[in-house]
Protein backbone atom coordinates (compact mmCIF):
# COMPACT_ATOMS: atom_id res chain seq x y z
CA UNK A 1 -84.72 72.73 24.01
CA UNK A 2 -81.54 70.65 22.70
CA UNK A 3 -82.62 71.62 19.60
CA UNK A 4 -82.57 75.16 19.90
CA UNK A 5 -79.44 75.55 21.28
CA UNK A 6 -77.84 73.50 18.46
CA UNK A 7 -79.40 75.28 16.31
CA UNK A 8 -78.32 78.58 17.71
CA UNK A 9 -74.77 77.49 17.67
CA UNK A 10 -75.14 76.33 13.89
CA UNK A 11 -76.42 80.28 13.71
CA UNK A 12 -73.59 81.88 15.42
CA UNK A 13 -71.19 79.36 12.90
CA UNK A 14 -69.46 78.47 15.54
CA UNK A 15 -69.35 74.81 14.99
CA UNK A 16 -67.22 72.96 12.58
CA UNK A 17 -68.21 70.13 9.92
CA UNK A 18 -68.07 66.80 11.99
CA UNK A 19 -65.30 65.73 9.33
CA UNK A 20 -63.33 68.50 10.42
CA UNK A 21 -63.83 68.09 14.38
CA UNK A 22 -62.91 64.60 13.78
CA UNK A 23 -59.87 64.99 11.31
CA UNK A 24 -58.52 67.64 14.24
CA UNK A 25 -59.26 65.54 16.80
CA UNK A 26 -57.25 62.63 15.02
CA UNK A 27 -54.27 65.24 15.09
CA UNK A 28 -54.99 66.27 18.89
CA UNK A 29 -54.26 62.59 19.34
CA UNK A 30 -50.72 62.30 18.26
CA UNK A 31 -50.02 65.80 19.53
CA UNK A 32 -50.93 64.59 22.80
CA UNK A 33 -49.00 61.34 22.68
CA UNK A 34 -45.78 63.13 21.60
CA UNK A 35 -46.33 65.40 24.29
CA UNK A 36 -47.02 62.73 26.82
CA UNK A 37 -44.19 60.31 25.93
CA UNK A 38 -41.80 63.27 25.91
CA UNK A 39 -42.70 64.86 29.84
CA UNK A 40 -42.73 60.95 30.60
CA UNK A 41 -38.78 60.92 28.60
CA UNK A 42 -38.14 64.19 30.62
CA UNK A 43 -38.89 63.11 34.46
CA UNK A 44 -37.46 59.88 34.46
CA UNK A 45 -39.05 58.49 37.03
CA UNK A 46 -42.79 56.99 37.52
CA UNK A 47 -42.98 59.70 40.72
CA UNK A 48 -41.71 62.66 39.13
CA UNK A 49 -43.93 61.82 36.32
CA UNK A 50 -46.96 62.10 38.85
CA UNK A 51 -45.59 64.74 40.35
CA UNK A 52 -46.00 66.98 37.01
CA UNK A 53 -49.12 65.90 35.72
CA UNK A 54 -50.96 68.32 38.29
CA UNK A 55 -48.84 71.24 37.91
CA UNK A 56 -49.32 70.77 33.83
CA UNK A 57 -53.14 70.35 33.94
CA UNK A 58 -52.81 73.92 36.02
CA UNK A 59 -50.68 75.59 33.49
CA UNK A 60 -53.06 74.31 30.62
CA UNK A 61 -55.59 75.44 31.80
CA UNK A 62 -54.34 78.72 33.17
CA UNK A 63 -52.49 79.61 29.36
CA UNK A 64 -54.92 77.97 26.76
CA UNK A 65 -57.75 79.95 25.83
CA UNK A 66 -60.20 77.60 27.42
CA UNK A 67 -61.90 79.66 30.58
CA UNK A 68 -59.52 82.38 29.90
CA UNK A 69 -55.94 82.62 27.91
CA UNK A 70 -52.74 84.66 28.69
CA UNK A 71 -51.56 86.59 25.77
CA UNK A 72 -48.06 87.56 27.12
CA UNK A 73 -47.29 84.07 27.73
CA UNK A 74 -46.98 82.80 23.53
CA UNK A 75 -44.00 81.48 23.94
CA UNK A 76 -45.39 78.50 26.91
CA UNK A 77 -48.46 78.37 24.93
CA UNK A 78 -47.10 77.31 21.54
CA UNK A 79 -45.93 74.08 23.58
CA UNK A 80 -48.80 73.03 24.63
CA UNK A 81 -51.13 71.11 23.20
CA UNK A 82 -54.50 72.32 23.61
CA UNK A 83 -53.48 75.73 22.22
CA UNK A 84 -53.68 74.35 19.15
CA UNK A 85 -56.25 72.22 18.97
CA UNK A 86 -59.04 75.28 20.10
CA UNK A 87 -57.55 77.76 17.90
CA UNK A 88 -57.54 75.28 14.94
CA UNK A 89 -61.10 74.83 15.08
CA UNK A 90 -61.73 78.23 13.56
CA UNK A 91 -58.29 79.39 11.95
CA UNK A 92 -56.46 77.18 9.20
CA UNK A 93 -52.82 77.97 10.28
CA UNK A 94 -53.33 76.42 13.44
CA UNK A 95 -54.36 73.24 11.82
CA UNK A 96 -50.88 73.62 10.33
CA UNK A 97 -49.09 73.86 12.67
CA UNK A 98 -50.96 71.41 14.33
CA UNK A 99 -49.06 68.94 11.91
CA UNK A 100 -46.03 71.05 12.44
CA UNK A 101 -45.91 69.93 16.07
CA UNK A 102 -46.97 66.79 15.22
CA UNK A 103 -43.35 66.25 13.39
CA UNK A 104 -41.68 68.22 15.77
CA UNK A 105 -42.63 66.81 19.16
CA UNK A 106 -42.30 62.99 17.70
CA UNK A 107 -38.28 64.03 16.11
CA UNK A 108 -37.90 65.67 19.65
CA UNK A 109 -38.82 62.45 21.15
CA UNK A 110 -36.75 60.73 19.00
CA UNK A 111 -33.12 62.93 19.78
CA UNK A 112 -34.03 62.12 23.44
CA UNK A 113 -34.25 58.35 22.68
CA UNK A 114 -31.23 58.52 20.62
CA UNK A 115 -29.18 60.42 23.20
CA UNK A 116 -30.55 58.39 26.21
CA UNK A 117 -29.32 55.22 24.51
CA UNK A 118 -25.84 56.66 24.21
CA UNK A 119 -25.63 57.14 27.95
CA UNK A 120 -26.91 53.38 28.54
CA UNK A 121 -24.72 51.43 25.83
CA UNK A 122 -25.36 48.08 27.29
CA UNK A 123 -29.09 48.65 27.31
């Protein structure tokens, strides 16, 4: 039975070479860790921090195109990192701008480092 349901999805092409699931899912990773080190940069505090994780696992899954997507809302979905990650498994400029955000999120990160350690100088 296994069988025939990989099979069928092997018909419909909607899988992707295992080299290319697991060269995306290599990217996913750092898109994820940027994205998680900067809402952990942005609340602060360990409780705030908390605080967001369930509202952000609702908006995920409420904007990405995984049980059902919201087209009008582009702008929230191009921050977020699952949007890419399902929509690069079967179009090549996400996987793009998968790298794109990869660069972006980590400089972001980086400005907010840069101008937090300005407002602590003795730290």
């Amino acid at each position: 039975m296994r069988i025939a349901r990989y099979m069928d999805v092997i018909g419909a092409e909607i899988a992707v070479s295992f080299l290319t699931e697991i060269l995306l899912m290599f990217v996913y990773l750092w898109m994820v860790a940027g994205f998680s080190d900067l809402v952990r940069r942005l609340c602060g505090k360990p409780v705030r921090l908390g605080a967001m994780i369930p509202l952000l696992i609702l908006v995920m899954l409420a904007v990405t195109p995984i049980f059902m997507g919201a087209p009008n809302m582009k702008w929230l979905q191009l921050l977020l990192p699952p949007y890419y990650y399902i929509n690069a498994l079967h179009n090549n400029a996400y996987r793009v701008g998968m790298l794109v955000y990869v660069v972006v999120i980590f400089a972001v990160n980086f400005l907010i480092l840069k101008l937090q350690a300005r407002k602590r100088p003795g730290v």
